[in-house]
C-alpha atoms as a PDB file:
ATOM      1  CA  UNK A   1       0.000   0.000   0.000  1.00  0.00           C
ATOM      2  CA  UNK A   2       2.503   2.229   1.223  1.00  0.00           C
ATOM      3  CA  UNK A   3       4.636   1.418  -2.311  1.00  0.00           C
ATOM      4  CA  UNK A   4       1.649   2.127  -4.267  1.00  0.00           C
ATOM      5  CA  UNK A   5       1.058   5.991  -2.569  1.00  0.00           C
ATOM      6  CA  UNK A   6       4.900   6.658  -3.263  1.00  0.00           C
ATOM      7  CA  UNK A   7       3.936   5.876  -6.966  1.00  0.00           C
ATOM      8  CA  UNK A   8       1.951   7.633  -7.240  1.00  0.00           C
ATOM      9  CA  UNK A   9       3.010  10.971  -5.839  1.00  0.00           C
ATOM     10  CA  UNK A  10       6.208  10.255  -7.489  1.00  0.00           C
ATOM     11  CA  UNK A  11       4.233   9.704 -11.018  1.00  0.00           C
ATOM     12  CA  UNK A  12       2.499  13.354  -9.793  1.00  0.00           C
ATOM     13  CA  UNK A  13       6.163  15.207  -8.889  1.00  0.00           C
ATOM     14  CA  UNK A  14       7.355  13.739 -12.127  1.00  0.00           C
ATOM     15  CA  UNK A  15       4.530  14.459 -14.369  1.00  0.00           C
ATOM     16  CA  UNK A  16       4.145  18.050 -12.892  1.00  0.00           C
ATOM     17  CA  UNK A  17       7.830  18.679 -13.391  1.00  0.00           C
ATOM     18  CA  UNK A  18       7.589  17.366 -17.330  1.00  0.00           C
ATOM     19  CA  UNK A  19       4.569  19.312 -17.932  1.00  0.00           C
ATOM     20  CA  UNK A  20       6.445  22.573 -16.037  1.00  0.00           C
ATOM     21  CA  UNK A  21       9.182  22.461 -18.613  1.00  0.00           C
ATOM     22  CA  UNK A  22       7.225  22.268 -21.605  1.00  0.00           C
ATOM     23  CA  UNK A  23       5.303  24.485 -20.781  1.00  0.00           C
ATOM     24  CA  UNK A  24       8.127  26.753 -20.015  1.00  0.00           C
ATOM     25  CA  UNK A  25      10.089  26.234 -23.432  1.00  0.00           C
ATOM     26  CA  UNK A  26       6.913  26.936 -25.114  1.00  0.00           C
ATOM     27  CA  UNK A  27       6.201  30.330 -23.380  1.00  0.00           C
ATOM     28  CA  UNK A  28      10.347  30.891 -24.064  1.00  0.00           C
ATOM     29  CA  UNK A  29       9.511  30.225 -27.759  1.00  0.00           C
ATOM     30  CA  UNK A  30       6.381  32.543 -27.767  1.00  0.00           C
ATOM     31  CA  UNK A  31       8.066  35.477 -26.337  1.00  0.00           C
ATOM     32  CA  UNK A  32      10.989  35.128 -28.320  1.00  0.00           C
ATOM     33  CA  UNK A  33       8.363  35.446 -31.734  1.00  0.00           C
ATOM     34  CA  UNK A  34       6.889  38.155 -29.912  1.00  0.00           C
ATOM     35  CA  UNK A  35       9.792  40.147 -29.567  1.00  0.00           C
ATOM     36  CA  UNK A  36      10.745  39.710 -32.669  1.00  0.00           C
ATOM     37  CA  UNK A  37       7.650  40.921 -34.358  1.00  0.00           C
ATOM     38  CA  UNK A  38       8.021  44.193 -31.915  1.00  0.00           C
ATOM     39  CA  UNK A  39      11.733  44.320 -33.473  1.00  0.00           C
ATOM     40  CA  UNK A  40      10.474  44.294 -36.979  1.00  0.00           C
ATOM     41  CA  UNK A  41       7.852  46.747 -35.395  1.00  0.00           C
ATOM     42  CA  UNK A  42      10.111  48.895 -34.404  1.00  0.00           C
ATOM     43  CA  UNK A  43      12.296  48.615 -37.231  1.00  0.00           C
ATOM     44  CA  UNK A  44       9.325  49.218 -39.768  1.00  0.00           C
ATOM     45  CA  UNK A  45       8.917  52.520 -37.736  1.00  0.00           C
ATOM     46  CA  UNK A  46      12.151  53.952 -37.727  1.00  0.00           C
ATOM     47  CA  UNK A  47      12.687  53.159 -41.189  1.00  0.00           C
ATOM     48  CA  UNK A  48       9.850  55.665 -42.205  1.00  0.00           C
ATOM     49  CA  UNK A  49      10.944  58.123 -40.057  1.00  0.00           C
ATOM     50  CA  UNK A  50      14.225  59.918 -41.489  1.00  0.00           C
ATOM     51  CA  UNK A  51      15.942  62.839 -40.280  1.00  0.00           C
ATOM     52  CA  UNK A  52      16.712  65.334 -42.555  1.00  0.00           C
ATOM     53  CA  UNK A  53      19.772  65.954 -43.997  1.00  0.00           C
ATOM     54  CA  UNK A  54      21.495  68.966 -43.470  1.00  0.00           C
ATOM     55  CA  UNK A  55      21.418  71.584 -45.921  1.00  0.00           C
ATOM     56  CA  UNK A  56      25.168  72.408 -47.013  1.00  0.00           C
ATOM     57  CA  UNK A  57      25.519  75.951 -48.592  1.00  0.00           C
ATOM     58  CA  UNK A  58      27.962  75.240 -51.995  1.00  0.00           C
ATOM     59  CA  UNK A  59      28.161  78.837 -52.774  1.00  0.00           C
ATOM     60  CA  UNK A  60      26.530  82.166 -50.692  1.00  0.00           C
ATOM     61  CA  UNK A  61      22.940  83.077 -52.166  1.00  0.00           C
ATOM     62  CA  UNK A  62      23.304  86.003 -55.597  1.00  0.00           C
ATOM     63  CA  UNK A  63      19.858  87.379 -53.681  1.00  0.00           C
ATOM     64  CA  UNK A  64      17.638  87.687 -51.376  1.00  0.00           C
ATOM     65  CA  UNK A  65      15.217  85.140 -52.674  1.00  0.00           C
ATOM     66  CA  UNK A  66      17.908  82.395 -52.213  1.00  0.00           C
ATOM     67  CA  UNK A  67      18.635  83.559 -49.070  1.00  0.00           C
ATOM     68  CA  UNK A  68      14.818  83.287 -47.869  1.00  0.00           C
ATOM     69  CA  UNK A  69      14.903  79.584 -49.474  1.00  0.00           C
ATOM     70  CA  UNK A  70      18.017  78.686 -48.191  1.00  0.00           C
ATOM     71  CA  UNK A  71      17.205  79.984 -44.589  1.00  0.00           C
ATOM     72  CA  UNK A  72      13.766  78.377 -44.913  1.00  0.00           C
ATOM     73  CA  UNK A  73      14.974  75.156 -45.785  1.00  0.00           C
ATOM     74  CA  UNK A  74      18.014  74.970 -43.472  1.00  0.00           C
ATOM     75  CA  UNK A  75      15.690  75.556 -40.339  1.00  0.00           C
ATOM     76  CA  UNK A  76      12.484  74.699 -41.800  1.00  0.00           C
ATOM     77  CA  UNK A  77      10.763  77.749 -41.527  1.00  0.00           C
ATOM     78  CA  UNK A  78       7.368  78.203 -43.323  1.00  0.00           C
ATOM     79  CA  UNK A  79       7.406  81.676 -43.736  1.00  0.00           C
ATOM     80  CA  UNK A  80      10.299  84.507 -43.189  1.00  0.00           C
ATOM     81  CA  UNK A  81       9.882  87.895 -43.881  1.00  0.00           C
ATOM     82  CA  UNK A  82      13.475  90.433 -43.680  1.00  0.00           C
ATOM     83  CA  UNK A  83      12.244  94.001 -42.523  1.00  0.00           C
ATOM     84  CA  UNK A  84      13.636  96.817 -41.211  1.00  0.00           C
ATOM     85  CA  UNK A  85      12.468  98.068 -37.519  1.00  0.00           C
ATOM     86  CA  UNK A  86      10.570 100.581 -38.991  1.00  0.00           C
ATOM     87  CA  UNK A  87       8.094  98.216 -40.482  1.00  0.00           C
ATOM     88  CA  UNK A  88       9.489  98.465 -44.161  1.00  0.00           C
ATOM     89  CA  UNK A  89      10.253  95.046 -45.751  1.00  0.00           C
ATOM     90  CA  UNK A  90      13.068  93.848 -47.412  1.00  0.00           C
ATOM     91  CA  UNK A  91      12.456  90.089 -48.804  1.00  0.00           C
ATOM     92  CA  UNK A  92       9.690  88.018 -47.915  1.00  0.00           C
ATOM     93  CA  UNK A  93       8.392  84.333 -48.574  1.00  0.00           C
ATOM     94  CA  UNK A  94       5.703  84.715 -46.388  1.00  0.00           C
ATOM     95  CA  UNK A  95       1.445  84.532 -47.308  1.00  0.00           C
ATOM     96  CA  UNK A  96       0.773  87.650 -45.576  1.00  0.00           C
ATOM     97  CA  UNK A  97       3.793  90.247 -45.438  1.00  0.00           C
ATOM     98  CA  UNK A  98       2.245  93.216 -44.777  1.00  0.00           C
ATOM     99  CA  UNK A  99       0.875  91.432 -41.580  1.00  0.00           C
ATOM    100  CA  UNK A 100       4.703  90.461 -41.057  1.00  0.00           C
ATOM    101  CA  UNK A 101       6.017  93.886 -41.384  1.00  0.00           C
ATOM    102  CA  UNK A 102       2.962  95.432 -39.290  1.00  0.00           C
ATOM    103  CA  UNK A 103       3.049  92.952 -36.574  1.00  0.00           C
ATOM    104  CA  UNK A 104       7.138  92.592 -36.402  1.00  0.00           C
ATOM    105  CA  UNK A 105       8.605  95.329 -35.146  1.00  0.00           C
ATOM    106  CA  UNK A 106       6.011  96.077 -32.407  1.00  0.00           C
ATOM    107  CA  UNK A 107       6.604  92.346 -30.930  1.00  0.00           C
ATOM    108  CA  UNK A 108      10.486  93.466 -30.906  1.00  0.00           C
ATOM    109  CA  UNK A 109       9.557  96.692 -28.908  1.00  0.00           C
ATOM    110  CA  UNK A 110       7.425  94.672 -26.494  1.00  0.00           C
ATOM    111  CA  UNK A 111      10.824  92.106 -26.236  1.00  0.00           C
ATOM    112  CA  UNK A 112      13.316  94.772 -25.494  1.00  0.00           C
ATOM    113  CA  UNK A 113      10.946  96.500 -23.218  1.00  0.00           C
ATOM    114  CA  UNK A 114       9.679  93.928 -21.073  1.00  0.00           C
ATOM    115  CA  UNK A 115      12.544  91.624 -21.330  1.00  0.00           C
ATOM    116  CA  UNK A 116      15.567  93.188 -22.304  1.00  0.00           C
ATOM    117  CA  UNK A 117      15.864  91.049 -25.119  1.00  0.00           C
ATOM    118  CA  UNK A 118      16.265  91.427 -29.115  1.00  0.00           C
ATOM    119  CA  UNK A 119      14.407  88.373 -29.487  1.00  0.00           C
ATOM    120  CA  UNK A 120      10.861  86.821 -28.691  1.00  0.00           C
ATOM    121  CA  UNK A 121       9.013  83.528 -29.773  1.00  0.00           C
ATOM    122  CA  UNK A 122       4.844  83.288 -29.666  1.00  0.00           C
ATOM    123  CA  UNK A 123       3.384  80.115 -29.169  1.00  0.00           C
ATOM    124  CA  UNK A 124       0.396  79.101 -29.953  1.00  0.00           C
ATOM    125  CA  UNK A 125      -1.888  76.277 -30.803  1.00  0.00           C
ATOM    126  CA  UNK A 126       0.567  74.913 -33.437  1.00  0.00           C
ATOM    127  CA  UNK A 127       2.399  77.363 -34.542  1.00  0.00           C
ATOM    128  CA  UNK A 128       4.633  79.396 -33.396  1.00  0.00           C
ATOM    129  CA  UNK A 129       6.202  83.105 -34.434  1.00  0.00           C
ATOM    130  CA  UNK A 130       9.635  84.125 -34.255  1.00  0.00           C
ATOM    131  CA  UNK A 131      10.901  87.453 -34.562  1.00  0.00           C
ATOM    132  CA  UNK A 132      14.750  88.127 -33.980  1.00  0.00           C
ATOM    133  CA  UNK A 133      16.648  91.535 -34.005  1.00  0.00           C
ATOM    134  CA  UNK A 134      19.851  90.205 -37.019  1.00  0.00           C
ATOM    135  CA  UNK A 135      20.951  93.780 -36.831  1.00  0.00           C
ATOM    136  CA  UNK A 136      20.144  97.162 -35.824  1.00  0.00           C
ATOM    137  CA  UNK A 137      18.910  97.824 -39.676  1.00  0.00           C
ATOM    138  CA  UNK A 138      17.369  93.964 -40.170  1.00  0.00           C
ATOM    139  CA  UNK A 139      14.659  92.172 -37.823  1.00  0.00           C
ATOM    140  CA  UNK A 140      13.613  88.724 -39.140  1.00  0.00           C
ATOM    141  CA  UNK A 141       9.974  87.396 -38.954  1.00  0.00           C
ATOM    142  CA  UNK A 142       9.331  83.694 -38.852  1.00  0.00           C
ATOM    143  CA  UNK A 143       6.695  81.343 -38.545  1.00  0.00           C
ATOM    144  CA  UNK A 144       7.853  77.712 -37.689  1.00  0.00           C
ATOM    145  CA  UNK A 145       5.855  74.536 -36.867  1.00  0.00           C
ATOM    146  CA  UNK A 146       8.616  73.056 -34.521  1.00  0.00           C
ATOM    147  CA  UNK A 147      10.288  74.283 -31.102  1.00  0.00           C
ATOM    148  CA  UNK A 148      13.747  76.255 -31.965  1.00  0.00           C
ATOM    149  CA  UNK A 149      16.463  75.937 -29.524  1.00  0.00           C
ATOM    150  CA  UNK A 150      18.637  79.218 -28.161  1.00  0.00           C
ATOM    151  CA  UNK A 151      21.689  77.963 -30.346  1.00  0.00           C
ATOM    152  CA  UNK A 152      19.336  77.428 -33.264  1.00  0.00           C
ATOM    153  CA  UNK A 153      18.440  80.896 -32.862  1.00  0.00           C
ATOM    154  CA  UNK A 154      21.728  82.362 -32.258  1.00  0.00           C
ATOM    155  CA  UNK A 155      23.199  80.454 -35.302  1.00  0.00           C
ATOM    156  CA  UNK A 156      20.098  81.342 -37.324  1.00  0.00           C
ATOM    157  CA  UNK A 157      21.279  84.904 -36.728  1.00  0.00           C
ATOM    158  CA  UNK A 158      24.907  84.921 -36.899  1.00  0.00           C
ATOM    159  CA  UNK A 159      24.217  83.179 -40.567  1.00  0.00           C
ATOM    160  CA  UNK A 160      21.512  85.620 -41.730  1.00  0.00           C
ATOM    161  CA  UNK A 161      23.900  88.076 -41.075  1.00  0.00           C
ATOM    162  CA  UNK A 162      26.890  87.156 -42.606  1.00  0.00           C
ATOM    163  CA  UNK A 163      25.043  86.108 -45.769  1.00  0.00           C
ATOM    164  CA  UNK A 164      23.566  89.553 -45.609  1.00  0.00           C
ATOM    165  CA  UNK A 165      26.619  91.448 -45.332  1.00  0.00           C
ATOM    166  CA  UNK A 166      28.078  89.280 -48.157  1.00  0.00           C
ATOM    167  CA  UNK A 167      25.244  90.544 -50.532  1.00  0.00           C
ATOM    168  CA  UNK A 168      25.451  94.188 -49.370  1.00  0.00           C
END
């Protein structure tokens, strides 16, 4: 009797153990497909998404209409419009530039009065507006769909103008 009980929770022990590892290689296996469909996944996604090369400048822009593109392109601006302080503009790209020239220069004179600052960006809903003092003759006015970054800026105007002064 005794010999018979021991059998039989020895047949259970093993059986439970056999079963255990199967089961265990075959969740193993499973998770192993599943990751690699969530590589390929991922893969698939990162594939579409490509980051744009960098535009390199082969020789400085003849005018001010290939500066504009150029500029645009470079930090993917949607519109830029050149002006003066005074309101008067000097090259645009933009839809609406006498909105640009109207709107510009006061948003500068708000920036330098409440923050001591020759630049200001406006957000809102998804776009955003960018006006930047290049000179004391030039202000640039930009509307861009993505966040610029201080050094963005900075180089944005330390290029604007040097490629002005080279067409001057």
């Amino acid at each position: 009797m005794l010999y018979e009980i021991l059998s039989v929770i020895f047949g259970f022990g093993i059986g439970f153990i056999v079963t255990w590892r199967f089961v265990e290689i075959g969740v193993r296996r499973e998770e192993e497909k599943f990751d690699e469909v969530r590589k390929a996944k991922i893969a698939e996604l990162t594939s579409k998404i490509e980051i744009p090369a960098e535009v390199r400048l082969e020789k400085p822009p003849s005018s001010l209409e290939e500066l504009l593109s150029y500029i645009s392109e470079k930090y993917m601006l949607s519109e830029l419009t050149l002006l003066t302080p005074d309101g008067l503009p000097i090259a645009s790209n933009s839809s609406t530039p006498e909105e640009d020239t109207a709107n510009a220069p006061e948003f500068i004179k708000v920036a330098n009065q409440l923050l001591n600052s020759d630049r200001i960006v406006l957000t809102g809903g998804d776009t955003r507006i960018v006006v930047i003092q290049i000179n004391p003759d030039v202000l640039l006015y930009a509307k861009v769909a993505r966040e610029l970054s201080r050094l963005e800026l900075e180089k944005l105007r330390g290029e604007v103008n040097s490629m002005l002064e080279g067409l001057i």
